[in-house]
Protein backbone atom coordinates (compact mmCIF):
# COMPACT_ATOMS: atom_id res chain seq x y z
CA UNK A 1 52.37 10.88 56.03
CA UNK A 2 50.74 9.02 53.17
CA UNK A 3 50.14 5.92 55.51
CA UNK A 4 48.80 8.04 58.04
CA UNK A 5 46.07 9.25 55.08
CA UNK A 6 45.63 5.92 54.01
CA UNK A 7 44.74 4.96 57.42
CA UNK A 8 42.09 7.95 57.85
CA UNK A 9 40.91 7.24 55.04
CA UNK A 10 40.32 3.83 55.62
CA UNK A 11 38.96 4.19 58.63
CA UNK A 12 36.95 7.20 58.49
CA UNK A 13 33.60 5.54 57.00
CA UNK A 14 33.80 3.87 60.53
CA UNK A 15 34.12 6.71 62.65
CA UNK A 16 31.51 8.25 61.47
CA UNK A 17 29.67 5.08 60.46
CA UNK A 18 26.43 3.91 60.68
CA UNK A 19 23.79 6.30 61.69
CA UNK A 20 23.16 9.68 62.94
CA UNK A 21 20.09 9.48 65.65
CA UNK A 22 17.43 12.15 67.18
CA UNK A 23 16.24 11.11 70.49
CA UNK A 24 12.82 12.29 71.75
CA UNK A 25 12.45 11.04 75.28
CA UNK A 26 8.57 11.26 77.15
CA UNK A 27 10.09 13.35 80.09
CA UNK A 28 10.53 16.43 77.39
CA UNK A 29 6.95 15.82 76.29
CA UNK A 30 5.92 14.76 79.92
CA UNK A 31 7.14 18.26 81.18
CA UNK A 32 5.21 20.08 78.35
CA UNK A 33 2.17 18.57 79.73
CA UNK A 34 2.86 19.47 83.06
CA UNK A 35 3.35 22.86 82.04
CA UNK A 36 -0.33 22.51 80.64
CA UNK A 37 -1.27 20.53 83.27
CA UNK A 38 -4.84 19.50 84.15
CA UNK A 39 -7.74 20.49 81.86
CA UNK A 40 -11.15 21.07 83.92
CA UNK A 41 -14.53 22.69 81.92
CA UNK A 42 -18.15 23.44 83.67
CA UNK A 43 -20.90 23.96 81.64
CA UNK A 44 -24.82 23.97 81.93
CA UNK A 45 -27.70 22.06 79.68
CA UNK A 46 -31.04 22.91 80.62
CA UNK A 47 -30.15 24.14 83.89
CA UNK A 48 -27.89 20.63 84.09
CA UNK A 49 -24.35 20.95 85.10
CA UNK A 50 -21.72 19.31 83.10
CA UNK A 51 -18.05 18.95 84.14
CA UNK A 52 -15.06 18.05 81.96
CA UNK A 53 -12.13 17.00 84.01
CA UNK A 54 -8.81 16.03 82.29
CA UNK A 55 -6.21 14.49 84.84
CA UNK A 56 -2.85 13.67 84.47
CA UNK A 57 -2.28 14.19 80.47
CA UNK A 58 0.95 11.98 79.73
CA UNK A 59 2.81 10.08 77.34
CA UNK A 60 4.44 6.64 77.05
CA UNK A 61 7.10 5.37 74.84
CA UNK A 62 7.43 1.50 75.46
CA UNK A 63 7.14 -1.53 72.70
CA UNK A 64 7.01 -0.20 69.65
CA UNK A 65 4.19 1.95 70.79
CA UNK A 66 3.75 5.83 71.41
CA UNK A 67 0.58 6.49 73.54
CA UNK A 68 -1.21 9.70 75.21
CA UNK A 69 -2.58 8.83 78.65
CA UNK A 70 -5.21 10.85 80.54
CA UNK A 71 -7.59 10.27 83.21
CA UNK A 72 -11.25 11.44 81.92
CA UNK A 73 -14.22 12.50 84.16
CA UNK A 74 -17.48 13.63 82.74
CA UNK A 75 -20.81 14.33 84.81
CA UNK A 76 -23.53 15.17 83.39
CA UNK A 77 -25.99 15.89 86.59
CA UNK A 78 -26.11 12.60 88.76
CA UNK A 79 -24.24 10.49 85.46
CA UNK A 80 -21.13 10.24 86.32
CA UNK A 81 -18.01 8.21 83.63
CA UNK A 82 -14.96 7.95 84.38
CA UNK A 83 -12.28 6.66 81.54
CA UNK A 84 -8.55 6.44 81.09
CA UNK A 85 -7.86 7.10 78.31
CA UNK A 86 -5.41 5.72 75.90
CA UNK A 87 -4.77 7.32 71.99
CA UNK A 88 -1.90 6.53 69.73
CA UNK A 89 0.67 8.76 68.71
CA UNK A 90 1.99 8.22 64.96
CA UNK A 91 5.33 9.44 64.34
CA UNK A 92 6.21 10.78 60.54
CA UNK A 93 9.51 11.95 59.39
CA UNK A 94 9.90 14.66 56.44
CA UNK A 95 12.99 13.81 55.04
CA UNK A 96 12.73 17.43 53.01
CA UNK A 97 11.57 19.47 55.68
CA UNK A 98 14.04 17.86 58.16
CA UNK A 99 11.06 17.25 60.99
CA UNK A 100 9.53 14.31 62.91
CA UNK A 101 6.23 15.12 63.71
CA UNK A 102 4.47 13.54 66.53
CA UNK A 103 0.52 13.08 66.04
CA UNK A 104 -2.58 11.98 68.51
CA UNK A 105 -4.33 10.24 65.68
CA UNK A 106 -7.92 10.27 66.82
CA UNK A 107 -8.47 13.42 69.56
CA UNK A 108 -11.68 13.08 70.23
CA UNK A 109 -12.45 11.17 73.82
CA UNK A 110 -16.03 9.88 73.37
CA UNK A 111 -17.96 9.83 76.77
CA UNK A 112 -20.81 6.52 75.93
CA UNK A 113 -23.22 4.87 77.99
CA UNK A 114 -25.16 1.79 77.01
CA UNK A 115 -23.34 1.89 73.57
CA UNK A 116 -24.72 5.70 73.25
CA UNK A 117 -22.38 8.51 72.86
CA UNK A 118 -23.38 10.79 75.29
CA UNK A 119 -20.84 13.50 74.42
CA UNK A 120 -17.44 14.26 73.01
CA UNK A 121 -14.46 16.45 73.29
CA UNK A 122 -11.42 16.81 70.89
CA UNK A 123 -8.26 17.22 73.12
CA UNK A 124 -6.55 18.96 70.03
CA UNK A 125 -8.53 21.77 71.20
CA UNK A 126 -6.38 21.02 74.79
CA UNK A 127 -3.32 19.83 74.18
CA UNK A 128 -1.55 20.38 71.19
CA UNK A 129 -2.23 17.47 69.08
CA UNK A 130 1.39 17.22 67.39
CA UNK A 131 4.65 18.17 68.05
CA UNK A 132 7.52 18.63 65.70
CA UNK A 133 11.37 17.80 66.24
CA UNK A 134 14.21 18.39 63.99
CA UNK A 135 15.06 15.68 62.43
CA UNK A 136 18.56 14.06 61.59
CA UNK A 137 19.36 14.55 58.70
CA UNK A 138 22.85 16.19 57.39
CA UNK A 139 22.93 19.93 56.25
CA UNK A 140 25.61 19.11 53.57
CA UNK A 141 25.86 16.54 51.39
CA UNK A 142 29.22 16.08 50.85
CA UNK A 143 32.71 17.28 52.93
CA UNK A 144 36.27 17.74 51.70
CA UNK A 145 39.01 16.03 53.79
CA UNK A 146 42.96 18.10 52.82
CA UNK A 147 45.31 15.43 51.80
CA UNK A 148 49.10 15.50 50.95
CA UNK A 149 47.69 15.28 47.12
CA UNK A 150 45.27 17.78 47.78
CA UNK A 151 41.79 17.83 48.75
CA UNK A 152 39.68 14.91 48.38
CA UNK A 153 35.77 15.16 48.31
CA UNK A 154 33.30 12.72 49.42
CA UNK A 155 29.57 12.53 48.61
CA UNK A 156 26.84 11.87 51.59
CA UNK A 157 24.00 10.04 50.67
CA UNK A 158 21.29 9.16 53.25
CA UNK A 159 18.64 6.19 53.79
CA UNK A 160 15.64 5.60 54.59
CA UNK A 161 15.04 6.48 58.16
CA UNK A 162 14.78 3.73 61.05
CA UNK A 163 11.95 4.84 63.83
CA UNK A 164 12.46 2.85 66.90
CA UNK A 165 10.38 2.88 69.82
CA UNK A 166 12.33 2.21 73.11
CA UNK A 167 11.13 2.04 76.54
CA UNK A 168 10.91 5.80 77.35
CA UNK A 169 12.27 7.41 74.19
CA UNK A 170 11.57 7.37 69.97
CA UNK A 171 14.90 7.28 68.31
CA UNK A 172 14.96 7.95 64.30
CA UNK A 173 18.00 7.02 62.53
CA UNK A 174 19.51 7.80 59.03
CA UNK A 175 22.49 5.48 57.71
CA UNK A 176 24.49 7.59 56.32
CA UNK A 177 26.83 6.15 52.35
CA UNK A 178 30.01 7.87 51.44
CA UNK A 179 30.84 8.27 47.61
């Protein structure tokens, strides 16, 4: 018995070694904008129409980058721009709130011609501009294994996270140190 507790208990840091990972793939923030889908505005300016067409609103995870992609229309009477749009997302993690928080850092899709910004239009007014996860780190920090001896406690301590990119998903990471 005691060499089968010796054994778990040498091994154990390895079973559970390493890291403990949250996963947020684009298809579960590709769907959301689907469900929002297509963003389309009409408006008038001294009796000139304007038209505000958002197309295809869509995220990419590939590199070591996080972008939000959307094809941009604006016509403003005969003037007619058309953009695609590409605005980085910055991930944070809040190690005491448990959360990774997806941002669009700069919203705002400026429409120029000629160097001139002809209009503007925050998409945080749109789209949600960030989106929060949970996060991976451990409700307890610490866990009791029953030995022949009794019970034996162990303390969890936690690292910085790790935020990897992938192609199609963010992955953040803790490493996880037994006391």
């Amino acid at each position: 018995m005691k060499k089968i507790i010796f054994i778990l208990l040498l091994y154990f840091p390895f079973l559970l070694a390493d890291e403990i990972s949250v996963s947020i793939s684009e298809t579960v923030m590709n769907d959301y904008l689907t469900l929002v889908g297509d963003f389309k505005d009409v408006s008038e300016d001294d009796d000139i129409q304007i038209i505000w067409m958002l197309e295809n609103p869509r995220v990419k995870f590939e590199n070591g980058e996080a972008l939000f992609l959307v094809h941009a229309n604006y016509t403003h009477g005969q003037l007619n721009i058309r953009k695609d749009i590409k605005l980085k997302i910055d991930i944070q993690f809040n190690s005491r709130k448990n959360t990774v928080q997806l941002i669009i850092t700069d919203p705002v899709i400026k429409m120029e011609r000629n160097g001139e910004i002809l209009e503007e239009l925050d998409i945080s007014d749109i789209y949600q501009s960030d989106f929060v996860f949970s996060g991976p780190m451990l409700i307890n920090d610490s866990f009791t294994i029953k030995t022949a001896e009794g019970k034996e406690k162990f303390d969890v301590t936690t690292q910085d996270p790790i935020i990897t990119i992938e192609s199609g998903v963010i992955k953040i990471a803790i490493d996880l140190l037994y006391e």
